[in-house]
Protein backbone atom coordinates (compact mmCIF):
# COMPACT_ATOMS: atom_id res chain seq x y z
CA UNK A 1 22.15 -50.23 -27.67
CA UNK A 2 22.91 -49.49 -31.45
CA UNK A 3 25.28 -46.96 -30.45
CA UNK A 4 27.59 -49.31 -27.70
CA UNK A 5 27.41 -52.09 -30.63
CA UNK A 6 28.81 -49.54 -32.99
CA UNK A 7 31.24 -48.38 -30.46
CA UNK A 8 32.27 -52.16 -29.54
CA UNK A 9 33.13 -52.59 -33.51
CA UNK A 10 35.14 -49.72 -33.15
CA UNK A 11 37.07 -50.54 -30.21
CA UNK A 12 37.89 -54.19 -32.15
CA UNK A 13 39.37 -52.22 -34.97
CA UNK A 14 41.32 -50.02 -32.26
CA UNK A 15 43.16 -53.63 -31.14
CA UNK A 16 44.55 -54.90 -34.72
CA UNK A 17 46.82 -51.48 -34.67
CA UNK A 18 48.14 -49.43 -37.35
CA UNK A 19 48.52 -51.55 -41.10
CA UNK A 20 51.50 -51.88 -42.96
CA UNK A 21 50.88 -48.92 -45.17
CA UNK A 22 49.22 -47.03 -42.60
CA UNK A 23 50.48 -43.77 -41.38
CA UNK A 24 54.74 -43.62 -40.64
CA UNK A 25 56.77 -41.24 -39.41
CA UNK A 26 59.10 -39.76 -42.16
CA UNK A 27 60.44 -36.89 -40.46
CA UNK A 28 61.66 -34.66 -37.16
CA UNK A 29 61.78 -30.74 -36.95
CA UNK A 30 64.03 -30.13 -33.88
CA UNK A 31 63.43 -27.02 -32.28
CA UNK A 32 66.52 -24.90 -30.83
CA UNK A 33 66.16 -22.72 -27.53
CA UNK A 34 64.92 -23.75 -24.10
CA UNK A 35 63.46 -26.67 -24.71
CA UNK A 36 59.48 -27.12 -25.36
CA UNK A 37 57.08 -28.40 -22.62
CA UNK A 38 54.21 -25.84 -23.05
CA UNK A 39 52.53 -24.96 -26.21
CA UNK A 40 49.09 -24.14 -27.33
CA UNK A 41 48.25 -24.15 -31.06
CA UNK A 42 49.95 -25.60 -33.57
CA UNK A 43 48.27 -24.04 -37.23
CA UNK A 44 49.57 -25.23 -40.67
CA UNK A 45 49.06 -22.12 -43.28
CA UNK A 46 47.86 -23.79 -46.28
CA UNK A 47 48.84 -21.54 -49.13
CA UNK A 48 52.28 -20.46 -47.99
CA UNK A 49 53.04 -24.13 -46.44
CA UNK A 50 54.85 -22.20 -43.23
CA UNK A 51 53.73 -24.01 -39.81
CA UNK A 52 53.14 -21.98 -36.95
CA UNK A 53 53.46 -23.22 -32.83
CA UNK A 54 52.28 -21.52 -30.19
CA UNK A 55 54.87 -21.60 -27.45
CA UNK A 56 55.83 -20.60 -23.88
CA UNK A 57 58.46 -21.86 -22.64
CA UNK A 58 60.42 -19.62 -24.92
CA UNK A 59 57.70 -16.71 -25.34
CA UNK A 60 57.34 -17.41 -28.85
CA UNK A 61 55.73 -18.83 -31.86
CA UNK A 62 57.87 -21.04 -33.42
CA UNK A 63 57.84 -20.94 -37.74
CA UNK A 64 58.72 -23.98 -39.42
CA UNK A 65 58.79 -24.88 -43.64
CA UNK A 66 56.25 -28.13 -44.73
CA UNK A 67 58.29 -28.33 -48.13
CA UNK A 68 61.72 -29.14 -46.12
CA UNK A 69 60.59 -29.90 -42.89
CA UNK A 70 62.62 -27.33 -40.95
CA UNK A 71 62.90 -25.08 -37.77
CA UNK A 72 62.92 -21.42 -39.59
CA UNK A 73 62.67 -18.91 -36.61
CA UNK A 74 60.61 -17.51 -33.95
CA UNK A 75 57.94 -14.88 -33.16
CA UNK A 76 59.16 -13.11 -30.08
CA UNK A 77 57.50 -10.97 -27.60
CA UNK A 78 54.36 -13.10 -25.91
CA UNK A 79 53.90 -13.17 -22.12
CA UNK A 80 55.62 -17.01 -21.23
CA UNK A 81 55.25 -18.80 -18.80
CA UNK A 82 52.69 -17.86 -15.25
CA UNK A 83 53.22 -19.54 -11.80
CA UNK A 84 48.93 -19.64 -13.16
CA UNK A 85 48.35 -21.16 -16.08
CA UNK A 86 45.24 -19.11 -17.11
CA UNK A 87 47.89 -16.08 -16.96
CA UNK A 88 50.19 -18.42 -19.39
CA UNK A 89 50.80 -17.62 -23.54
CA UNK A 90 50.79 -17.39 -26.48
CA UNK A 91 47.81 -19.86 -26.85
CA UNK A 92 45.77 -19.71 -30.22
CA UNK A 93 46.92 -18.66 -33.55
CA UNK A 94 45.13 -17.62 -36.61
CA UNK A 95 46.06 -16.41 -40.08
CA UNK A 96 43.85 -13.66 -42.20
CA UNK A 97 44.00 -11.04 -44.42
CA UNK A 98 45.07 -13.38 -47.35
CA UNK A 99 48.70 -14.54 -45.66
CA UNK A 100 49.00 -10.97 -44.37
CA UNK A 101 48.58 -11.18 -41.06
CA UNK A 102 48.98 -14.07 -37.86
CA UNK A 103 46.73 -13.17 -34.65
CA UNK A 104 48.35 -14.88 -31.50
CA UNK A 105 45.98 -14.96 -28.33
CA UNK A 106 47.94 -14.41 -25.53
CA UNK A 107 48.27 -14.59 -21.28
CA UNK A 108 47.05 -10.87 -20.69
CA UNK A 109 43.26 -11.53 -22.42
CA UNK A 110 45.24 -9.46 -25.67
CA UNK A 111 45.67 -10.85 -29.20
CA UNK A 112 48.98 -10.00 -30.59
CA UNK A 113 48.96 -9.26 -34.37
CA UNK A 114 52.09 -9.89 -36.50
CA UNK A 115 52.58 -8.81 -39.40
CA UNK A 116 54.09 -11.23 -41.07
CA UNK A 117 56.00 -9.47 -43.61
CA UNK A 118 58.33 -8.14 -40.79
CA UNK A 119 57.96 -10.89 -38.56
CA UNK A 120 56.91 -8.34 -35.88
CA UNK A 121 54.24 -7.86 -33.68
CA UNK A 122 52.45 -4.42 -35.19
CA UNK A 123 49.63 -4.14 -32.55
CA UNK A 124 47.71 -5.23 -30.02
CA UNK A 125 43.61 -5.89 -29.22
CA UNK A 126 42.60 -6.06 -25.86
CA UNK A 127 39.32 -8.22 -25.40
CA UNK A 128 38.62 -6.80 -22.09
CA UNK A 129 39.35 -10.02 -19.52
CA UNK A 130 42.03 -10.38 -16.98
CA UNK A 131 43.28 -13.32 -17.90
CA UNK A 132 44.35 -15.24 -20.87
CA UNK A 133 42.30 -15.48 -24.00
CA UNK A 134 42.60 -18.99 -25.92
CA UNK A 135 41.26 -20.94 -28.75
CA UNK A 136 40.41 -19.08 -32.14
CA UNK A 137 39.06 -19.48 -35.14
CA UNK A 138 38.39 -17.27 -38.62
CA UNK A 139 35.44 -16.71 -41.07
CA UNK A 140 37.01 -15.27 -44.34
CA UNK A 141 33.84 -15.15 -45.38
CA UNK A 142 32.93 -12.07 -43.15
CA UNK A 143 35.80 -11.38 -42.43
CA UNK A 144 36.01 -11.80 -38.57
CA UNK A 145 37.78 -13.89 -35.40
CA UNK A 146 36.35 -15.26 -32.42
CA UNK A 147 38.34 -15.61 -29.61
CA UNK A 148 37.66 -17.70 -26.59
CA UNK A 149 38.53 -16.24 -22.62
CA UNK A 150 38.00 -19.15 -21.02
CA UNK A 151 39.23 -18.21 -17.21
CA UNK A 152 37.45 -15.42 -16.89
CA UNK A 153 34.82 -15.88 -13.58
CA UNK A 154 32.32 -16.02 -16.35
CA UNK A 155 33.66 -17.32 -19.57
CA UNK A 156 33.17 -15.24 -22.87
CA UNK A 157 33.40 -15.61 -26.47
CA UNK A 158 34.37 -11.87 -28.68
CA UNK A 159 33.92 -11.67 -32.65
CA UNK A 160 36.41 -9.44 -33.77
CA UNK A 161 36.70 -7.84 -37.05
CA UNK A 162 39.94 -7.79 -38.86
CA UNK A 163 39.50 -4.60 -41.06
CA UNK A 164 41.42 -1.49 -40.33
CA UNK A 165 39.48 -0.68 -36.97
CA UNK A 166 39.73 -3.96 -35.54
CA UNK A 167 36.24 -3.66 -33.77
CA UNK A 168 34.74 -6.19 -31.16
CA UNK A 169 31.27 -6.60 -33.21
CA UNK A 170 29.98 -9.08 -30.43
CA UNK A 171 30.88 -10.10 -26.86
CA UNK A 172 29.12 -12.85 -25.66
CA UNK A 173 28.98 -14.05 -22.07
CA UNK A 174 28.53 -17.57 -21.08
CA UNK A 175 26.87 -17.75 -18.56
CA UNK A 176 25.97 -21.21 -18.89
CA UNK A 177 29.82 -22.85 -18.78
CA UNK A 178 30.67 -24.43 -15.57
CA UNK A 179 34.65 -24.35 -16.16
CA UNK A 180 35.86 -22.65 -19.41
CA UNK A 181 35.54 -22.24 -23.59
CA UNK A 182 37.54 -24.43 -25.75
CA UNK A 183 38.44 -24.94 -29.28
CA UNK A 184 36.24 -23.28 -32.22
CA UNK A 185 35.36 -23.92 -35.61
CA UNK A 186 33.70 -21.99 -38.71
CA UNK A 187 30.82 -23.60 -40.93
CA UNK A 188 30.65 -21.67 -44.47
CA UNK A 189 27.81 -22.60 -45.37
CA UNK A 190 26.01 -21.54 -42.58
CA UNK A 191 27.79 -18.29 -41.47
CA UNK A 192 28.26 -20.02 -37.72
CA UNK A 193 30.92 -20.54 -35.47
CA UNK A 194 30.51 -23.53 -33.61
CA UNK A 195 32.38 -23.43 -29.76
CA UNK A 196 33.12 -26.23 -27.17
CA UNK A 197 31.99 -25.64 -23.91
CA UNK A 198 33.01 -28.59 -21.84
CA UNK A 199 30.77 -28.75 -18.73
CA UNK A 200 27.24 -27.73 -19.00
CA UNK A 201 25.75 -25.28 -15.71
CA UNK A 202 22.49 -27.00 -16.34
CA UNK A 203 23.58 -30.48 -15.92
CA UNK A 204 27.28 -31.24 -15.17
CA UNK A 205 27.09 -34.39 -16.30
CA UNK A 206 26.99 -32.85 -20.11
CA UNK A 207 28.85 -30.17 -22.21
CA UNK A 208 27.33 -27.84 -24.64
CA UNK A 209 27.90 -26.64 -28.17
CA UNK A 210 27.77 -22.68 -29.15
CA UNK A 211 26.06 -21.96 -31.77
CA UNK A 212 27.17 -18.09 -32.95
CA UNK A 213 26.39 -16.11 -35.78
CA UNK A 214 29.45 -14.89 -37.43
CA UNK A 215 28.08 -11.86 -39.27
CA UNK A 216 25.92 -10.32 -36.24
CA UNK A 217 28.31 -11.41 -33.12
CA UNK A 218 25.49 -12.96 -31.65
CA UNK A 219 24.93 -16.19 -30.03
CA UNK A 220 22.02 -18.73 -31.52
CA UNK A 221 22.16 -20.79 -29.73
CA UNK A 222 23.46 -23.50 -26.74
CA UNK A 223 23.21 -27.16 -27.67
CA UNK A 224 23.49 -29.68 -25.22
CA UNK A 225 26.12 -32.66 -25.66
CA UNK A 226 24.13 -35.69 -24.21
CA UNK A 227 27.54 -37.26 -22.20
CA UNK A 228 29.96 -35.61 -24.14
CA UNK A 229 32.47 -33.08 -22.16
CA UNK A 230 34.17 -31.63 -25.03
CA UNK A 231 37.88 -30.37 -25.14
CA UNK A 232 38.46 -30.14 -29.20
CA UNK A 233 35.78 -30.01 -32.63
CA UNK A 234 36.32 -30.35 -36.01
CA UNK A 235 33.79 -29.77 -38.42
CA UNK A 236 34.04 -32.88 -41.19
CA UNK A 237 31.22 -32.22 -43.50
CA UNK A 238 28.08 -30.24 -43.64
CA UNK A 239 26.27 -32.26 -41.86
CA UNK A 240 28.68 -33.51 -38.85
CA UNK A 241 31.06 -32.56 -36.51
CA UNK A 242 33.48 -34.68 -34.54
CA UNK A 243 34.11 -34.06 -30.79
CA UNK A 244 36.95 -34.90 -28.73
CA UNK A 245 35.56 -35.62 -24.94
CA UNK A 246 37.55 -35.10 -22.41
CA UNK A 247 37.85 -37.25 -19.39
CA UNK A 248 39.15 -34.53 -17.37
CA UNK A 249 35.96 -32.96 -16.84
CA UNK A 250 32.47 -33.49 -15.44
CA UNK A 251 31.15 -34.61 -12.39
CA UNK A 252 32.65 -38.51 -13.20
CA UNK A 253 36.00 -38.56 -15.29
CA UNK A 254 37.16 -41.65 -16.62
CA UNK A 255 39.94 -42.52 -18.13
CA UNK A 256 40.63 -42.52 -22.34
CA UNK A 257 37.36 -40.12 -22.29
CA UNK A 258 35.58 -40.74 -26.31
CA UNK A 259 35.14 -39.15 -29.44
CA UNK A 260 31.32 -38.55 -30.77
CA UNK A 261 29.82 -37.16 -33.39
CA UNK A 262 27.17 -34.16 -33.38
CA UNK A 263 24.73 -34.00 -35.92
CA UNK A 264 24.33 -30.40 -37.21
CA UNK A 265 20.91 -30.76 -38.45
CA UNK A 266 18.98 -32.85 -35.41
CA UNK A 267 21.59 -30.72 -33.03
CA UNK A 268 22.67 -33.85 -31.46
CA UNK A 269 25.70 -35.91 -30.36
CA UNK A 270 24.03 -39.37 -32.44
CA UNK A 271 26.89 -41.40 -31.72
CA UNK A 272 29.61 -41.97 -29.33
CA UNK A 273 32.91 -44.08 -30.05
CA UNK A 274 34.21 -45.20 -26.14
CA UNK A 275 37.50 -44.85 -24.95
CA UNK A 276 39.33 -42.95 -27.87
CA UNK A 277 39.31 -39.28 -27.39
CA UNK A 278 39.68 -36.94 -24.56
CA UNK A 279 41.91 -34.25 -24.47
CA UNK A 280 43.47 -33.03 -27.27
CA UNK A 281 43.23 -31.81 -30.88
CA UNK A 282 42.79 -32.54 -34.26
CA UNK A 283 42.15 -31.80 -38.00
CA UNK A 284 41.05 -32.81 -40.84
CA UNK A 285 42.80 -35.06 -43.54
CA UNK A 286 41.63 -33.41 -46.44
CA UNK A 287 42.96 -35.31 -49.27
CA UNK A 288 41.57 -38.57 -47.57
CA UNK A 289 38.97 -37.24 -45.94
CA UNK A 290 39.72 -38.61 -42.92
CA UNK A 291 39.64 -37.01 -39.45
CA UNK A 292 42.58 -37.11 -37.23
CA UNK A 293 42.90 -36.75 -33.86
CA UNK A 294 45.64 -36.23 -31.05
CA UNK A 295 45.36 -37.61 -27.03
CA UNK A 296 47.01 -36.44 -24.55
CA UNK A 297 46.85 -39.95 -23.40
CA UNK A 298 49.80 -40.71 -25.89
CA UNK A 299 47.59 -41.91 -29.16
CA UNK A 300 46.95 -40.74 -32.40
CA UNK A 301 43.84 -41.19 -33.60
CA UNK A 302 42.26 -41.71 -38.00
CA UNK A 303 38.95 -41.90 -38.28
CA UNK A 304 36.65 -42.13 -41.43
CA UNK A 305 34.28 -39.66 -40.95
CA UNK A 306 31.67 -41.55 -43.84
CA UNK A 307 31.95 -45.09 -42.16
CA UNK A 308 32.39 -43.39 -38.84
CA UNK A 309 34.94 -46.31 -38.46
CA UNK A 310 38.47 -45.82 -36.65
CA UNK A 311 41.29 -46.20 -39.77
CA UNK A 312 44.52 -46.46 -37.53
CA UNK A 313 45.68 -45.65 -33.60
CA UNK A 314 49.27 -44.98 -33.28
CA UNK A 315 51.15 -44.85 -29.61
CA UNK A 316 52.81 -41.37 -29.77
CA UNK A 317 53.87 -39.48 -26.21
CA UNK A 318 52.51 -37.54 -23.07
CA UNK A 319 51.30 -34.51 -23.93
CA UNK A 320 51.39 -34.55 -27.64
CA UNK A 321 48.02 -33.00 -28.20
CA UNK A 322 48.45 -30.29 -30.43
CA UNK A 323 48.22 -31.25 -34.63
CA UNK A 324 47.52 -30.14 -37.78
CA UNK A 325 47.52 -31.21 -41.24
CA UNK A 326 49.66 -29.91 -44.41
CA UNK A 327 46.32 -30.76 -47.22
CA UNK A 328 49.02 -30.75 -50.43
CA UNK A 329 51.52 -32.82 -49.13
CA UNK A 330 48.93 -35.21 -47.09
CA UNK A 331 51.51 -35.13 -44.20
CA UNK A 332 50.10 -34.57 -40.20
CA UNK A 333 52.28 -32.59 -37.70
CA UNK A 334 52.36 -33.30 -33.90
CA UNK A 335 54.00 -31.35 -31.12
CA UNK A 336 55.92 -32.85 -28.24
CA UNK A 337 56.87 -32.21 -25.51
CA UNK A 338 60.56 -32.21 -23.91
CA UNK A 339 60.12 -33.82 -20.69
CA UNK A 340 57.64 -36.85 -22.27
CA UNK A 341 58.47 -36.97 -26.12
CA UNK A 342 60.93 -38.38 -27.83
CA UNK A 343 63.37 -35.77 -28.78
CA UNK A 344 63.37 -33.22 -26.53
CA UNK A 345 60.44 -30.55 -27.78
CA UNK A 346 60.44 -31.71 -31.20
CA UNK A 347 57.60 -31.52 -34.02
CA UNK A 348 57.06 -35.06 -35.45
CA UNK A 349 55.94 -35.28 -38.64
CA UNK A 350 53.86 -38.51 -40.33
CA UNK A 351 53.23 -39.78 -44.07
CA UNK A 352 50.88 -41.82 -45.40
CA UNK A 353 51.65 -45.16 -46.87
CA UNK A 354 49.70 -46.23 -48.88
């Protein structure tokens, strides 16, 4: 009961729309080439301030500046587009090695690393799937990657080293995943990687939550999301981390699917806000310390992770699912798509106003 009230307050914040000095958009990158309709990632490299988007309609990963807002070049030499989708890249992107190097997960189970220097690929790591490996995430603590093959008959997670030998310390089977492995994220404090798994084998009418050890490889443990199917994760504090849930999976979809919140320490989702996520991505606000969130039912989503209160909801476009946010300059970054967006496969780029 506590949680639908919560959820109900919510949803009435959701209806009096963005403020007056809410979030704006103060800029467009337009993107040259065949225009954009499939990307995966799009990764925002904090130090350098060089954006990064995963795309396959042109084979490529498209660079772009956060100081002047523009299209800079592109990546080449990923596997495009598949008559399959699981067979599709480049997908997830990562930067280590201090700036050095960006790993690009792409349609052939491989990650491509670039070294970014040159610009050029430099080698390749094959995880040992068929098909495409996905969503990725980095420890810089230990100094490793894990990589999600999600369309693999049975779904596995690798944690890959990124010293000279580039060795596959762990490769973990999921046996438990009903469809496929999404999104990642690293906790510091802990050492773990947490992992989105969106339907559960046990019960289909829940996901899970991975729980891996970053320094050994090896998986802790699988938590189960009471309700909660979820396609994206971001980790907003020690103690919490917010869920997109999809409503394109499980045994009864519905439409707008929710975001909820997991609660590191009981390992529980203890709250559920109805109707606001789904699929899609998001980040985290730094400087505000607010959580944002892309649909692909055309919304963007702020949320105060303290109050656990929606901020803003902005209409955007089909499709526009992938973001990420540049921390110095406080501005968010959302793909688009050509056939649904607004300018033809364009990044749009948002400012806060007040």
């Amino acid at each position: 009961m506590k949680n639908r009230i919560i959820a109900a307050t919510i949803l009435a914040l959701a209806c009096t729309g963005a403020s007056a000095q809410g979030l704006k958009q103060v800029a467009t990158i337009q993107i040259p080439g065949v225009p954009i309709n499939q990307f995966g990632t799009l990764y925002i490299d904090q130090p350098s301030g060089l954006g990064y988007l995963a795309e396959k309609d042109n084979k490529a990963v498209v660079v772009f500046d956060t100081t002047t807002n523009q299209f800079i070049k592109r990546i080449i030499g990923f596997g495009g587009l598949n008559d399959k989708g699981q067979l599709a890249g480049p997908n997830g992107l990562v930067i280590v090695n201090d700036g050095a190097e960006l790993w690009v997960s792409d349609g052939d189970s491989s990650i491509r690393i670039v070294d970014l220097a040159t610009g050029q690929i430099e080698s390749t790591i094959a995880t040992g799937g068929k098909e495409r490996a996905n969503a990725m995430a980095y420890d810089p603590i230990d100094r490793v990657v894990i990589v999600a093959n999600s369309n693999e008959p049975t779904p596995f997670l690798s944690v890959i080293s990124i010293e000279k030998d580039r060795k596959i310390i762990g490769k973990i089977p999921i046996t438990d995943s009903a469809e496929n492995i999404e999104r990642s994220v690293f906790q510091p404090s802990s050492g773990m990687f947490w992992t989105a798994i969106p339907v559960s084998a046990r019960d289909a009418s829940n996901g899970l939550l991975a729980q891996t050890n970053a320094k050994t490889g090896q998986l802790v443990a699988l938590h189960d999301l009471d309700g909660c199917h979820p396609h994206s994760l971001q980790l907003v504090s020690d103690t919490s981390i917010f869920l997109g849930c999809s409503n394109g999976h499980g045994p009864a979809p519905k439409p707008g699917g929710d975001l909820a919140v997991f609660d590191i320490a009981s390992k529980k989702v203890v709250l559920k806000m109805e109707g606001l996520g789904g699929n899609g991505s998001s980040d985290l606000d730094a400087k505000r310390k607010r959580y944002v969130h892309a649909t692909t039912n055309a919304t963007l989503l702020v949320v105060d992770p303290a109050k656990r209160g929606l901020v803003e909801k902005l209409a955007t476009s089909a499709g526009s699912r992938s973001i990420a946010v540049h921390h110095q300059s406080d501005r968010i970054y959302l793909a688009t798509t050509a056939k649904d967006g607004p300018c033809g496969g364009c990044i749009l780029v948002y400012a806060n106003g007040d």
